[in-house]
PDB file of N, CA and C in Angstrom:
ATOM      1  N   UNK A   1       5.760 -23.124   9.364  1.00  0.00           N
ATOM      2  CA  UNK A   1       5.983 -22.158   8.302  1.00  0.00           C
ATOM      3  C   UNK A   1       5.348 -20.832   8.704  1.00  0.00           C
ATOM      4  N   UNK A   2       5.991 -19.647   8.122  1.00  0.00           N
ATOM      5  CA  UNK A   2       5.450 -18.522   8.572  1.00  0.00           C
ATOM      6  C   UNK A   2       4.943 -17.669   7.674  1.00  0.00           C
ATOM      7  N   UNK A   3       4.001 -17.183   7.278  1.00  0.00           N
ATOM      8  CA  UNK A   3       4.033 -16.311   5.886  1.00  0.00           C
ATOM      9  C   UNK A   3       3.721 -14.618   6.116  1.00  0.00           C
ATOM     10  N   UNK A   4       3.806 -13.994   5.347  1.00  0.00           N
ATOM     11  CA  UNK A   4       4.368 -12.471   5.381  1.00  0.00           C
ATOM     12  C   UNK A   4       3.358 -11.880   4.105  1.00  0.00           C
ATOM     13  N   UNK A   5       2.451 -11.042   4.108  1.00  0.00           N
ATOM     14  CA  UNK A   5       1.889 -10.721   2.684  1.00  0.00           C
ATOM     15  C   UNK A   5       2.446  -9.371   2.645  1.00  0.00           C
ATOM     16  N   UNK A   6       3.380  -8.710   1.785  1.00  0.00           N
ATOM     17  CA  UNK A   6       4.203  -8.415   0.930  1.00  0.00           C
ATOM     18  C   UNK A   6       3.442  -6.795   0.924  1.00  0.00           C
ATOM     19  N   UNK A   7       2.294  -6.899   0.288  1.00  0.00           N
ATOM     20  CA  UNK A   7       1.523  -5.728  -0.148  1.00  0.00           C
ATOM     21  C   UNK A   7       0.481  -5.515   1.688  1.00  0.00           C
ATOM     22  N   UNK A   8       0.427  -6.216   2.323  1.00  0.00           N
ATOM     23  CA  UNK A   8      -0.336  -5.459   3.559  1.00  0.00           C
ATOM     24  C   UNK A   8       0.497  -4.731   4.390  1.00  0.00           C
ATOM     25  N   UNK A   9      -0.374  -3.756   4.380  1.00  0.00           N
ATOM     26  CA  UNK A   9       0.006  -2.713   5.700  1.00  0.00           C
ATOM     27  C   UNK A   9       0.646  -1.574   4.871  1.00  0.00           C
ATOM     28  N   UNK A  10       0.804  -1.309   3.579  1.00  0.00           N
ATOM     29  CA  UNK A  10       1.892  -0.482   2.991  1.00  0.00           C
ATOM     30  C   UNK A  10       1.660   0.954   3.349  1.00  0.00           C
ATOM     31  N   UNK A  11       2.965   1.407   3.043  1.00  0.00           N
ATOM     32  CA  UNK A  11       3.262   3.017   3.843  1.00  0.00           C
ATOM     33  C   UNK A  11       3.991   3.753   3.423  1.00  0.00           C
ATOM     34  N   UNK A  12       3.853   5.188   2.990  1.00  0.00           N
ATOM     35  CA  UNK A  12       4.408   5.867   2.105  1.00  0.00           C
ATOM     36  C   UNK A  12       5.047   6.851   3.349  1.00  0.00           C
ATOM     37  N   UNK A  13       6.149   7.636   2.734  1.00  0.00           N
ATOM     38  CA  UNK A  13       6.800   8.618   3.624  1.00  0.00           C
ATOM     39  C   UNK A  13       6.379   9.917   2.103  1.00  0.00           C
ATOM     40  N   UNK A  14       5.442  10.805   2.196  1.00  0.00           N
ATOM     41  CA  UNK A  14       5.575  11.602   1.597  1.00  0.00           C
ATOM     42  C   UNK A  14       6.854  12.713   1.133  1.00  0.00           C
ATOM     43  N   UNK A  15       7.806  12.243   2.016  1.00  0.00           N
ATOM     44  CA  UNK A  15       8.951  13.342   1.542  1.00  0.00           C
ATOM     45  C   UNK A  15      10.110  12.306   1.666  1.00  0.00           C
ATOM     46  N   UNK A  16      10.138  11.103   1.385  1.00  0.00           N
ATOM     47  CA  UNK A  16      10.821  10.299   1.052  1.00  0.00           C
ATOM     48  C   UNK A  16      10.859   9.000   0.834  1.00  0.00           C
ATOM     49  N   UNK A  17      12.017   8.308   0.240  1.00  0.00           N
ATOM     50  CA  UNK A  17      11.674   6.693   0.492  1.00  0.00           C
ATOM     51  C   UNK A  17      11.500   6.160   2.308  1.00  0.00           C
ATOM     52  N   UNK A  18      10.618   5.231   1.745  1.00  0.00           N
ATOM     53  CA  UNK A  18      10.388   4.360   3.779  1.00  0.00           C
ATOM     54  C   UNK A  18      10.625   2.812   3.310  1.00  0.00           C
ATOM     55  N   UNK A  19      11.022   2.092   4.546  1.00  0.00           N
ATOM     56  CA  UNK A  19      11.568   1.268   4.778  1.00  0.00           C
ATOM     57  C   UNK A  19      11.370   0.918   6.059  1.00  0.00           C
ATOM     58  N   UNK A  20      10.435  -0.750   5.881  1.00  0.00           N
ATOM     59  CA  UNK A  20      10.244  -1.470   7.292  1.00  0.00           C
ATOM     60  C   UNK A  20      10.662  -2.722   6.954  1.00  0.00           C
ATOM     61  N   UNK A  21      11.585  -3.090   8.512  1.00  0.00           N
ATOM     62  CA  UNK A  21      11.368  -4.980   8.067  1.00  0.00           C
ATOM     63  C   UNK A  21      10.326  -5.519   8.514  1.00  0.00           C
ATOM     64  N   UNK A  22      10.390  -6.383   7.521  1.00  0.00           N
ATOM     65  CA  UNK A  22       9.368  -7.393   7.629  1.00  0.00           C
ATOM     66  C   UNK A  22       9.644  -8.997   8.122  1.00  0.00           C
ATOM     67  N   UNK A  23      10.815  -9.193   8.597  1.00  0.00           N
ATOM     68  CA  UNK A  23      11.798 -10.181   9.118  1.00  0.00           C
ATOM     69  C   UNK A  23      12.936  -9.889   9.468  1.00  0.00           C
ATOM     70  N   UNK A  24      13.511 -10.406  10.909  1.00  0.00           N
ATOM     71  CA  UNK A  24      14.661 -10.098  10.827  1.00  0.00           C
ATOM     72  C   UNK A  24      15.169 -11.699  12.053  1.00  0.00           C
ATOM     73  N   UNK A  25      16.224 -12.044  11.761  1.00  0.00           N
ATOM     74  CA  UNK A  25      16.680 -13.324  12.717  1.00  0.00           C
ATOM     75  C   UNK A  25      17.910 -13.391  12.103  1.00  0.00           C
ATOM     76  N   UNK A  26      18.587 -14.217  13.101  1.00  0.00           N
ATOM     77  CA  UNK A  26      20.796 -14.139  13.174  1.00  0.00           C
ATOM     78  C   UNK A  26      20.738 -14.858  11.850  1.00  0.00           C
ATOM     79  N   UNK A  27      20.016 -15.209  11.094  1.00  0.00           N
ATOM     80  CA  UNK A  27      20.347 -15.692   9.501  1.00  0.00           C
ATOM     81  C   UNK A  27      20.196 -14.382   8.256  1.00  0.00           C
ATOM     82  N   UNK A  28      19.592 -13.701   9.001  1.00  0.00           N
ATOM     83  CA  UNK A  28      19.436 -12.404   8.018  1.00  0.00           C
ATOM     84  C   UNK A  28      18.144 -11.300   7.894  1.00  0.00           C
ATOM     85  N   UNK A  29      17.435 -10.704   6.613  1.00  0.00           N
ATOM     86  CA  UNK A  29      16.338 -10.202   7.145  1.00  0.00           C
ATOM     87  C   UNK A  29      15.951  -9.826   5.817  1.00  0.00           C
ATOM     88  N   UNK A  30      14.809  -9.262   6.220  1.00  0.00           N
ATOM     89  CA  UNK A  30      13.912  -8.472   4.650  1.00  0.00           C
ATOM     90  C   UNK A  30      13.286  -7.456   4.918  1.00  0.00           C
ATOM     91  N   UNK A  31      13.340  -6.176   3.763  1.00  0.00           N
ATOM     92  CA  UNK A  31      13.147  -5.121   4.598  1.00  0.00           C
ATOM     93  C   UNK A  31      12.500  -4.752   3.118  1.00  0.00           C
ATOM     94  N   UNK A  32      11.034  -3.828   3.344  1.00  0.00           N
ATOM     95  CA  UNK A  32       9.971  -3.734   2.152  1.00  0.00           C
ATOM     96  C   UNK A  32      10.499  -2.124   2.113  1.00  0.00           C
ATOM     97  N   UNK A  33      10.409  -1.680   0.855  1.00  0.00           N
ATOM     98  CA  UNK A  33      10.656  -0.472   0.374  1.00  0.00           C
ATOM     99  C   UNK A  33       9.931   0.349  -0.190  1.00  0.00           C
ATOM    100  N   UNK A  34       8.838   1.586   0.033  1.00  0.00           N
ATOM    101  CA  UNK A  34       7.977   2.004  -0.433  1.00  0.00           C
ATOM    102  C   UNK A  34       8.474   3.432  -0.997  1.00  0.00           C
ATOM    103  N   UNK A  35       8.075   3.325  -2.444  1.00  0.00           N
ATOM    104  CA  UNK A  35       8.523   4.865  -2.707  1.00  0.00           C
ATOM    105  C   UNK A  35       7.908   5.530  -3.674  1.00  0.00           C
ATOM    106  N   UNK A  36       6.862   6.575  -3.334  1.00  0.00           N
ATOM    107  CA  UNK A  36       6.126   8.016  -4.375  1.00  0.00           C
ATOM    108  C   UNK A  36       7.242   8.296  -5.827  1.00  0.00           C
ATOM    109  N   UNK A  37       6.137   8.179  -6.580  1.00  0.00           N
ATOM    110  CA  UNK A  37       6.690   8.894  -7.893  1.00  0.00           C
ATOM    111  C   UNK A  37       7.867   9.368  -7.579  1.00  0.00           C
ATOM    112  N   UNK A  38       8.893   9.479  -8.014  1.00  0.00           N
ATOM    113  CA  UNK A  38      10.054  10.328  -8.279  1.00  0.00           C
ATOM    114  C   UNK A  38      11.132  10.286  -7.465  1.00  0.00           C
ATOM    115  N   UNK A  39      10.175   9.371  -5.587  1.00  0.00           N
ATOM    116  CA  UNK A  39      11.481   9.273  -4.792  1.00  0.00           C
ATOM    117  C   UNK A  39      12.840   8.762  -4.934  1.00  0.00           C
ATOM    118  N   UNK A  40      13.649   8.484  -4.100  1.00  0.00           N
ATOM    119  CA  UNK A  40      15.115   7.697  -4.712  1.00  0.00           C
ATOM    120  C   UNK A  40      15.552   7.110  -3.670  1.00  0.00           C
ATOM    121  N   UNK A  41      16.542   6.522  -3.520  1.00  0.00           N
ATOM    122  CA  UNK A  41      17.260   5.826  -2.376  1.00  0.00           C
ATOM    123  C   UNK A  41      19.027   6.785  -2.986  1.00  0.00           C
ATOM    124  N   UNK A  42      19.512   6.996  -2.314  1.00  0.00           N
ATOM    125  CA  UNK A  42      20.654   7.328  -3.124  1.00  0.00           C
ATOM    126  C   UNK A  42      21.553   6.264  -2.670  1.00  0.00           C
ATOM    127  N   UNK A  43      22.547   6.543  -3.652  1.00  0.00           N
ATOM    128  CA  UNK A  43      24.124   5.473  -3.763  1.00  0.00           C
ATOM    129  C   UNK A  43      24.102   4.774  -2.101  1.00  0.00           C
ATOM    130  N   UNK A  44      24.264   3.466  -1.968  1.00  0.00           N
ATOM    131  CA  UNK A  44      24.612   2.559  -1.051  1.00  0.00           C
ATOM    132  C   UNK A  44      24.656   1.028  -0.877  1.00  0.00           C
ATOM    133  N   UNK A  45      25.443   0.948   0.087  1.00  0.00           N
ATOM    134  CA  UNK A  45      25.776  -0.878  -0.023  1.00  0.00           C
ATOM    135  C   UNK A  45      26.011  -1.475   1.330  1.00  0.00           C
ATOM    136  N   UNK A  46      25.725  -2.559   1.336  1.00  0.00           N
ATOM    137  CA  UNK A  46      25.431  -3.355   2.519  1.00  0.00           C
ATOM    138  C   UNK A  46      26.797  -4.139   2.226  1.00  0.00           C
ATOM    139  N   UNK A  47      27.862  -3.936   3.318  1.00  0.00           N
ATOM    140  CA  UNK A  47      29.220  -4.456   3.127  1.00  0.00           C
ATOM    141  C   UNK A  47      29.315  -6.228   3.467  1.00  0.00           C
ATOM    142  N   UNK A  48      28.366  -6.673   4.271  1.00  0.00           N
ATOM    143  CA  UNK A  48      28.738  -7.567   4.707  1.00  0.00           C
ATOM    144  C   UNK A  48      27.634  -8.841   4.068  1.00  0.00           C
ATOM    145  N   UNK A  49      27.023  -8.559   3.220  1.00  0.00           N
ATOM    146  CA  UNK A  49      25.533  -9.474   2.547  1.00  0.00           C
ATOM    147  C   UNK A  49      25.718  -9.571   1.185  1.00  0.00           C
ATOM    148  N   UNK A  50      25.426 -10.294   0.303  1.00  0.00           N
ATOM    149  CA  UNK A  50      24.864 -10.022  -1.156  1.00  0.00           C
ATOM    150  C   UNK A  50      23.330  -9.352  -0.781  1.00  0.00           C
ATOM    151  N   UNK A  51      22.755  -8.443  -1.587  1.00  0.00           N
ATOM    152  CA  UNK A  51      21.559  -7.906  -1.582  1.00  0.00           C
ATOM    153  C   UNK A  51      20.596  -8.487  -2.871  1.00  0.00           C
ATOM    154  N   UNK A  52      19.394  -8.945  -2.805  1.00  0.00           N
ATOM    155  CA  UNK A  52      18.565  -9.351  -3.471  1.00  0.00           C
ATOM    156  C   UNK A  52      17.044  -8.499  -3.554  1.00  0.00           C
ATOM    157  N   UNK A  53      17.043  -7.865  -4.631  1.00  0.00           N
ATOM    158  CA  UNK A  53      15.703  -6.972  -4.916  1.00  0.00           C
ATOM    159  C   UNK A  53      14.750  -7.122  -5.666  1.00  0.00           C
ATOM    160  N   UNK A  54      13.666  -7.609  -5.308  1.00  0.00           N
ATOM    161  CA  UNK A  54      12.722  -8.102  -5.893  1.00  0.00           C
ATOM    162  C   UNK A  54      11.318  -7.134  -5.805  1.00  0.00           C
ATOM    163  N   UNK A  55      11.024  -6.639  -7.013  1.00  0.00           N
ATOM    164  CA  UNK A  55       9.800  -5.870  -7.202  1.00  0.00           C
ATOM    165  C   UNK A  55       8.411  -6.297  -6.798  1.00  0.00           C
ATOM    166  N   UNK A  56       8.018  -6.110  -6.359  1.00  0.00           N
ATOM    167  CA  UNK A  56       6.387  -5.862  -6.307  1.00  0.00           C
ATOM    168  C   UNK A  56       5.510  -5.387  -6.570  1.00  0.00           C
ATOM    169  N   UNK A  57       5.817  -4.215  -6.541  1.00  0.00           N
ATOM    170  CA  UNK A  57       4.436  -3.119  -7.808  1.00  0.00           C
ATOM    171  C   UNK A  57       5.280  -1.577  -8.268  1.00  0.00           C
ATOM    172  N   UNK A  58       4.863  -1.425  -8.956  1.00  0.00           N
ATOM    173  CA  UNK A  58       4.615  -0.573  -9.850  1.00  0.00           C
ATOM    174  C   UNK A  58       6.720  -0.146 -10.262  1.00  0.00           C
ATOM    175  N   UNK A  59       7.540   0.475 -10.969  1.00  0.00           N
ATOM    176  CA  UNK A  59       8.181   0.622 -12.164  1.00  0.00           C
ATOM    177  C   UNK A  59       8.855   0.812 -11.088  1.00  0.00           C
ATOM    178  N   UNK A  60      10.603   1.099 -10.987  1.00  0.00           N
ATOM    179  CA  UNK A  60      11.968   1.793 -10.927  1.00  0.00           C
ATOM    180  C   UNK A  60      13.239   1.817 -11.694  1.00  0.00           C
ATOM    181  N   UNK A  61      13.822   2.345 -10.891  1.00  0.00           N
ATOM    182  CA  UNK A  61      15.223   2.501 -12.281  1.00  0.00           C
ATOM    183  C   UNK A  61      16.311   1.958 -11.297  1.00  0.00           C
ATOM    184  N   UNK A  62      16.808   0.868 -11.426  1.00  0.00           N
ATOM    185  CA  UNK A  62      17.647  -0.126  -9.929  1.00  0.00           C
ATOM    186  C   UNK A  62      19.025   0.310 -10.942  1.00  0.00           C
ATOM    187  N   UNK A  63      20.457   1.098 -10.528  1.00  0.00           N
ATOM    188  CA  UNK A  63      21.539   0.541 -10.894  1.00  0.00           C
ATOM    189  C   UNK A  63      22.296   0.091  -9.864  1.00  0.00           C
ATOM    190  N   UNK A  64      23.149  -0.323 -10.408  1.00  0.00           N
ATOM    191  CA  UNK A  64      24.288  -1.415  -9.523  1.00  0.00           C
ATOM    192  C   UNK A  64      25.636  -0.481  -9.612  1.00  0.00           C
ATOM    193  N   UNK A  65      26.873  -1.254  -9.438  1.00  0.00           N
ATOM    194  CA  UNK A  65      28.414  -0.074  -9.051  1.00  0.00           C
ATOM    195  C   UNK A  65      28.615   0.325 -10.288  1.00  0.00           C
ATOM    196  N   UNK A  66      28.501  -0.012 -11.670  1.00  0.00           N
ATOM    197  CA  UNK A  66      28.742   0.141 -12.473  1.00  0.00           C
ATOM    198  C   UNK A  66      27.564   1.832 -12.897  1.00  0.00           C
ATOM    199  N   UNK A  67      27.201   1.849 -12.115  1.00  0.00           N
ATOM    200  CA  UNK A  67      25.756   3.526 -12.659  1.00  0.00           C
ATOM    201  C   UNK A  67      25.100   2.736 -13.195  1.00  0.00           C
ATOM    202  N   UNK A  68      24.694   1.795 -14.272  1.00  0.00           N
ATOM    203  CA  UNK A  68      23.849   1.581 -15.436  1.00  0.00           C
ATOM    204  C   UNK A  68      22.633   1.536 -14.931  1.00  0.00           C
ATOM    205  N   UNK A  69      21.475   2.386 -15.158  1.00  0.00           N
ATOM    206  CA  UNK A  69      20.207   2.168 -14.609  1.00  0.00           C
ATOM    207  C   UNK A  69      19.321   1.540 -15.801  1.00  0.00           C
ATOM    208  N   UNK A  70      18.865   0.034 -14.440  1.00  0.00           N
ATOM    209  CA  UNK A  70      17.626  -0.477 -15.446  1.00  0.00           C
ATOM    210  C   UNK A  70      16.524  -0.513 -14.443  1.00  0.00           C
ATOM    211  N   UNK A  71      15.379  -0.390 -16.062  1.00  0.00           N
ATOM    212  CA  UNK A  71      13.966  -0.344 -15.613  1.00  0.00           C
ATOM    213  C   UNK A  71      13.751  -1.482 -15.094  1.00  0.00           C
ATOM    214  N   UNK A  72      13.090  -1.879 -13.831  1.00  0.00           N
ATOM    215  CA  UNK A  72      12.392  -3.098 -13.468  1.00  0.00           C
ATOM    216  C   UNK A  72      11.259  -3.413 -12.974  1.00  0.00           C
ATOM    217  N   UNK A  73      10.288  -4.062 -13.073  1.00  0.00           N
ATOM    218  CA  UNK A  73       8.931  -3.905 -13.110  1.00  0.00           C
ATOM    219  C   UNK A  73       8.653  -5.296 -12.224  1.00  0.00           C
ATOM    220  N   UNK A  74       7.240  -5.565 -11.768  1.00  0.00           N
ATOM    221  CA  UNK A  74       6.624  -6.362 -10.653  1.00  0.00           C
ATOM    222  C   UNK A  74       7.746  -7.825 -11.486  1.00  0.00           C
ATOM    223  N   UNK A  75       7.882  -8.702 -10.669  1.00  0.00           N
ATOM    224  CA  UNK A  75       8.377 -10.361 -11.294  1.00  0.00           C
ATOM    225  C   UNK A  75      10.303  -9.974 -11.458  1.00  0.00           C
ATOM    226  N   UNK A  76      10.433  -8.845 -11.611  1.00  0.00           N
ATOM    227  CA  UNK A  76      12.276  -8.761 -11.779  1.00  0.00           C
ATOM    228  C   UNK A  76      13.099  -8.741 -10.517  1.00  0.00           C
ATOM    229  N   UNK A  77      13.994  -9.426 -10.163  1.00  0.00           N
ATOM    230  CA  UNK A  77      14.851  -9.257  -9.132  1.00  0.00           C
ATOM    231  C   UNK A  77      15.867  -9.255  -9.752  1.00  0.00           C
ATOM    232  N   UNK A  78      16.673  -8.160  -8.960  1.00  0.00           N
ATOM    233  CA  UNK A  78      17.991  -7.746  -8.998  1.00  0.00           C
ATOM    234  C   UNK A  78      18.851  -8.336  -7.958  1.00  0.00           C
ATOM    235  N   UNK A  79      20.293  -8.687  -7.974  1.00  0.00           N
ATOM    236  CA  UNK A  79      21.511  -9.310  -7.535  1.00  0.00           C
ATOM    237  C   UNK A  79      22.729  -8.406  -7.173  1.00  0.00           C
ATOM    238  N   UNK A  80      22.981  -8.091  -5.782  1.00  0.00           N
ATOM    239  CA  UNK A  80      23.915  -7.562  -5.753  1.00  0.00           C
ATOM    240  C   UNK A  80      24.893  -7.979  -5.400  1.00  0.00           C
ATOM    241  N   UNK A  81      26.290  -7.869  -5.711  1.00  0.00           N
ATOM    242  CA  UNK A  81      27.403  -8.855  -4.733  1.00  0.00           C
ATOM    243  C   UNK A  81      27.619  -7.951  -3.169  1.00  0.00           C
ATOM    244  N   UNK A  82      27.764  -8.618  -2.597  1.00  0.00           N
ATOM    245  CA  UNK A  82      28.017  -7.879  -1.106  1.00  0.00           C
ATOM    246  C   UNK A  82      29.319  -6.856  -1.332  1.00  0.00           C
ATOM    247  N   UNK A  83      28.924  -5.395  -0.599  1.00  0.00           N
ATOM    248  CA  UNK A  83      29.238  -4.501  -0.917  1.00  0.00           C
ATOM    249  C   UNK A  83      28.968  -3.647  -2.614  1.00  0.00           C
ATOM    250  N   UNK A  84      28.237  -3.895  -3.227  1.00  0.00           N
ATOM    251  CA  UNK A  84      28.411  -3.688  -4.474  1.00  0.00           C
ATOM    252  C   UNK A  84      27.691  -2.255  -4.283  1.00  0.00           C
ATOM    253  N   UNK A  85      27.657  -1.368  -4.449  1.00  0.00           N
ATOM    254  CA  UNK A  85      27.169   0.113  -4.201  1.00  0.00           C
ATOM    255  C   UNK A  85      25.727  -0.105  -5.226  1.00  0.00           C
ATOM    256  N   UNK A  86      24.799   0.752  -4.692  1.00  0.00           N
ATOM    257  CA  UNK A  86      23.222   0.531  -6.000  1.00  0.00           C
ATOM    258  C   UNK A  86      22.358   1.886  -5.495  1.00  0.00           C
ATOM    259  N   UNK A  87      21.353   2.211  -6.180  1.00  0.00           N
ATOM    260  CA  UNK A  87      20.729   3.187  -6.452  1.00  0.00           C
ATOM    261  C   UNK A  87      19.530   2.665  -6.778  1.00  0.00           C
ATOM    262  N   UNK A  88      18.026   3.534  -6.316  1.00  0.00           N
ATOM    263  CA  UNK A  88      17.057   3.013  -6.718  1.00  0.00           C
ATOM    264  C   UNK A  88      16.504   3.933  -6.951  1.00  0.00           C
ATOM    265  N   UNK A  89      15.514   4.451  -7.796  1.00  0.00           N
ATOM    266  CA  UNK A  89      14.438   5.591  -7.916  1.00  0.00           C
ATOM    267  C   UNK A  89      13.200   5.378  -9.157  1.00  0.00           C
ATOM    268  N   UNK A  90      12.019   5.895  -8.201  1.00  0.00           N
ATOM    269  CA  UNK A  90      10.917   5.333  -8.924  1.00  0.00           C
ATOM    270  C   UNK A  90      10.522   6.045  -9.999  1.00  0.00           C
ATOM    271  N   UNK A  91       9.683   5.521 -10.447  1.00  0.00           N
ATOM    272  CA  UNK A  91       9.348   6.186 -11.623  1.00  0.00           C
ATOM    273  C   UNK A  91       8.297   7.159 -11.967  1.00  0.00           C
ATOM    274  N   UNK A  92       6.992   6.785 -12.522  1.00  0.00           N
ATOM    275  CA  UNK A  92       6.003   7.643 -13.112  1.00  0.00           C
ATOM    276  C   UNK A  92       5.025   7.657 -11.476  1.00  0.00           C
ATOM    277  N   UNK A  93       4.930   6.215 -10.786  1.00  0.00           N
ATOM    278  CA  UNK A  93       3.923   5.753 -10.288  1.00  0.00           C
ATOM    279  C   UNK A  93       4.887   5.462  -8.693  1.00  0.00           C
ATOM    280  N   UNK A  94       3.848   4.994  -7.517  1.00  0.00           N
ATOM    281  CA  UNK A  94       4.318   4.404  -6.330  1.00  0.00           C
ATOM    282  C   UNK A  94       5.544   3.255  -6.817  1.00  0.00           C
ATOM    283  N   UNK A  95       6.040   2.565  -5.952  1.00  0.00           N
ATOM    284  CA  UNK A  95       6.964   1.349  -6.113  1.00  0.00           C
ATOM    285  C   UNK A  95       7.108   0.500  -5.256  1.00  0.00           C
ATOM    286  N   UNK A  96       6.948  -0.453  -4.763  1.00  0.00           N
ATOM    287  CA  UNK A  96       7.360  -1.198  -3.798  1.00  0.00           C
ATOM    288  C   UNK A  96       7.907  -2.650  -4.149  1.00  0.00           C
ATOM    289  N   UNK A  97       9.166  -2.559  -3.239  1.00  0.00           N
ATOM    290  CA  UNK A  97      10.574  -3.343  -3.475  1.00  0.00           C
ATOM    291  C   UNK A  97      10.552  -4.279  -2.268  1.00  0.00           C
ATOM    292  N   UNK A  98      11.281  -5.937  -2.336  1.00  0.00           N
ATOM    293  CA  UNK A  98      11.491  -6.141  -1.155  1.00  0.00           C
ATOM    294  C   UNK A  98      13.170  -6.291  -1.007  1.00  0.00           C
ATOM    295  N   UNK A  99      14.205  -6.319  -0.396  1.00  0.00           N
ATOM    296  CA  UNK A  99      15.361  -6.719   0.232  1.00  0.00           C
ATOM    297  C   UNK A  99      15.688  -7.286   0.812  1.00  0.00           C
ATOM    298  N   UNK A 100      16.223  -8.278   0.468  1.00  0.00           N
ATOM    299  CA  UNK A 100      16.299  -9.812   0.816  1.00  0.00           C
ATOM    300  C   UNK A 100      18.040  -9.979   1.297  1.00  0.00           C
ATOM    301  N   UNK A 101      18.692  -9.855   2.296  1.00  0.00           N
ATOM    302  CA  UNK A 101      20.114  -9.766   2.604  1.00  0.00           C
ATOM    303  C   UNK A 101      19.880 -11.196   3.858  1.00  0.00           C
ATOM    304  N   UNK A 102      21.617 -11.975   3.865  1.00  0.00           N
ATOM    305  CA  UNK A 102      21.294 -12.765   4.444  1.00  0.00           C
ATOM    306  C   UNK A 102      22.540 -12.504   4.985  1.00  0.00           C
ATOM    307  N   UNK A 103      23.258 -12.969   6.328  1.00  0.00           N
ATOM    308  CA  UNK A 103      24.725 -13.183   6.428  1.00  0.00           C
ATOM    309  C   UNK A 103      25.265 -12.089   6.919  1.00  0.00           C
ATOM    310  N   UNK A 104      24.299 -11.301   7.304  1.00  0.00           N
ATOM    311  CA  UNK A 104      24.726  -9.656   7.526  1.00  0.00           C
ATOM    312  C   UNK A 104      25.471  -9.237   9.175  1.00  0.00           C
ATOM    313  N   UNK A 105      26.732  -9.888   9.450  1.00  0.00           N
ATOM    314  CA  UNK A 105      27.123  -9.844  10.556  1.00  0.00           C
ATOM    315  C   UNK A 105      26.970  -8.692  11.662  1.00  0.00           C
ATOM    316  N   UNK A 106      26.336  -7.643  11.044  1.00  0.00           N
ATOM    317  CA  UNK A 106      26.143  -6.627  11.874  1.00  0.00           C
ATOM    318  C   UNK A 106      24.707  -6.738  11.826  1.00  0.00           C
ATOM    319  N   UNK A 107      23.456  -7.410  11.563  1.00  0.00           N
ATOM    320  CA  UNK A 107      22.626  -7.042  11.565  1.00  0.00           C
ATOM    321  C   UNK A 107      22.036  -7.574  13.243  1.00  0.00           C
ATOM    322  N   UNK A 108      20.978  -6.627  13.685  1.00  0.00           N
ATOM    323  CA  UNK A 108      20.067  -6.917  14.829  1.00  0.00           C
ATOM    324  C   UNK A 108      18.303  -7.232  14.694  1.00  0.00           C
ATOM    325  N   UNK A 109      17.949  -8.190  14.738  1.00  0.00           N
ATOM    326  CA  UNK A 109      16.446  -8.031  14.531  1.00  0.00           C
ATOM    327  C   UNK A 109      15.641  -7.257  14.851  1.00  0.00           C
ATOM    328  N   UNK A 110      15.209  -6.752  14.017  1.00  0.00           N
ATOM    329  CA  UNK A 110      14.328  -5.835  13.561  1.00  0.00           C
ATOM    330  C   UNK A 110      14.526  -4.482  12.994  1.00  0.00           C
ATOM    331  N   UNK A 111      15.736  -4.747  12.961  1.00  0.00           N
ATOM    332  CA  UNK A 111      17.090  -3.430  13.043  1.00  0.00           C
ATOM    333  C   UNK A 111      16.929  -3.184  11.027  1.00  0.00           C
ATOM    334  N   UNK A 112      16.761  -2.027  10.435  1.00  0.00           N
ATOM    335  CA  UNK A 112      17.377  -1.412   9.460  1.00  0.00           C
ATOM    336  C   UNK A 112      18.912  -1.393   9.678  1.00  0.00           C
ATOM    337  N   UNK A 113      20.220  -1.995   8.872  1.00  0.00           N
ATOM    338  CA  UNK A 113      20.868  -1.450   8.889  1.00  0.00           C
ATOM    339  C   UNK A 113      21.144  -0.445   8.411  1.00  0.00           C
ATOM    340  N   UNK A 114      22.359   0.964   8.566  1.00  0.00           N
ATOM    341  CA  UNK A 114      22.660   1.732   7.886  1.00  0.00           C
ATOM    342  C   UNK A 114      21.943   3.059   8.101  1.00  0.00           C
ATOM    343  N   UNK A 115      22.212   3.985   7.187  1.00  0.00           N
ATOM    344  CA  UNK A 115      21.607   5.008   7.218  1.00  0.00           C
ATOM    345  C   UNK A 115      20.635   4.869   5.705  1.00  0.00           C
ATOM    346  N   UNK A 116      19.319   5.393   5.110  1.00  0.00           N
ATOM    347  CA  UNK A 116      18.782   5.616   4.430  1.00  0.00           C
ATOM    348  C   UNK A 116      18.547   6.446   3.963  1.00  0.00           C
ATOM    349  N   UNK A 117      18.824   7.889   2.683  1.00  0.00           N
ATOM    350  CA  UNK A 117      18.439   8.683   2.893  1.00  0.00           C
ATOM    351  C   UNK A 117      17.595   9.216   1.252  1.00  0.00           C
ATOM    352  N   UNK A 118      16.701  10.580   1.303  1.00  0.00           N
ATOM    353  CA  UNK A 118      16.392  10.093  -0.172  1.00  0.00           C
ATOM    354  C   UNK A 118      16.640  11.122  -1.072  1.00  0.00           C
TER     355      UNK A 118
END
């Protein structure tokens, strides 16, 4: 078994959201999301995965293809269907998210897919 602590090592990009994996192997990967008051992820989707987002600290506003933004706080995970377009942006305080995609035929270990921008 291998274990991963979630909250060590964390890292802010002062002028935007950051993003490291924290796993990656031909079954899929997880990639931790750190983001300052107010940052955002804008509109995007992972075509080839369902995406799974699970909070860790402190508040954001997660919507899915539909726009609807909800608040979600440490213990909430969000469900995306593969390809489903989503949006993230924090709130009052820091945020950190993890991303949980599996099945991702383009993915490379250790590899971010995509572009990120904030």
């Amino acid at each position: 078994m291998k274990t991963i602590g979630l909250r060590d090592g964390l890292e802010f990009d002062e002028s935007r959201a950051h993003a490291v994996p924290v796993h990656a192997d031909a079954a899929g990967r997880v990639l931790r999301f750190t983001l300052r008051a107010g940052q955002r992820l804008k509109e995007h989707a992972s075509a080839g995965s369902p995406v799974y987002l699970l909070v860790i600290e402190g508040e954001g506003l997660f919507a899915g293809s539909d726009g609807t933004e909800q608040r979600l706080a440490p213990g909430f995970l969000a469900i995306l269907d593969p390809g489903e377009a989503h949006s993230v942006r924090a709130l009052d305080g820091d945020l950190v998210f993890v991303a949980i995609l599996h099945g991702e035929p383009t993915a490379r270990p250790g590899a971010v897919a995509g572009t990120m921008t904030s």
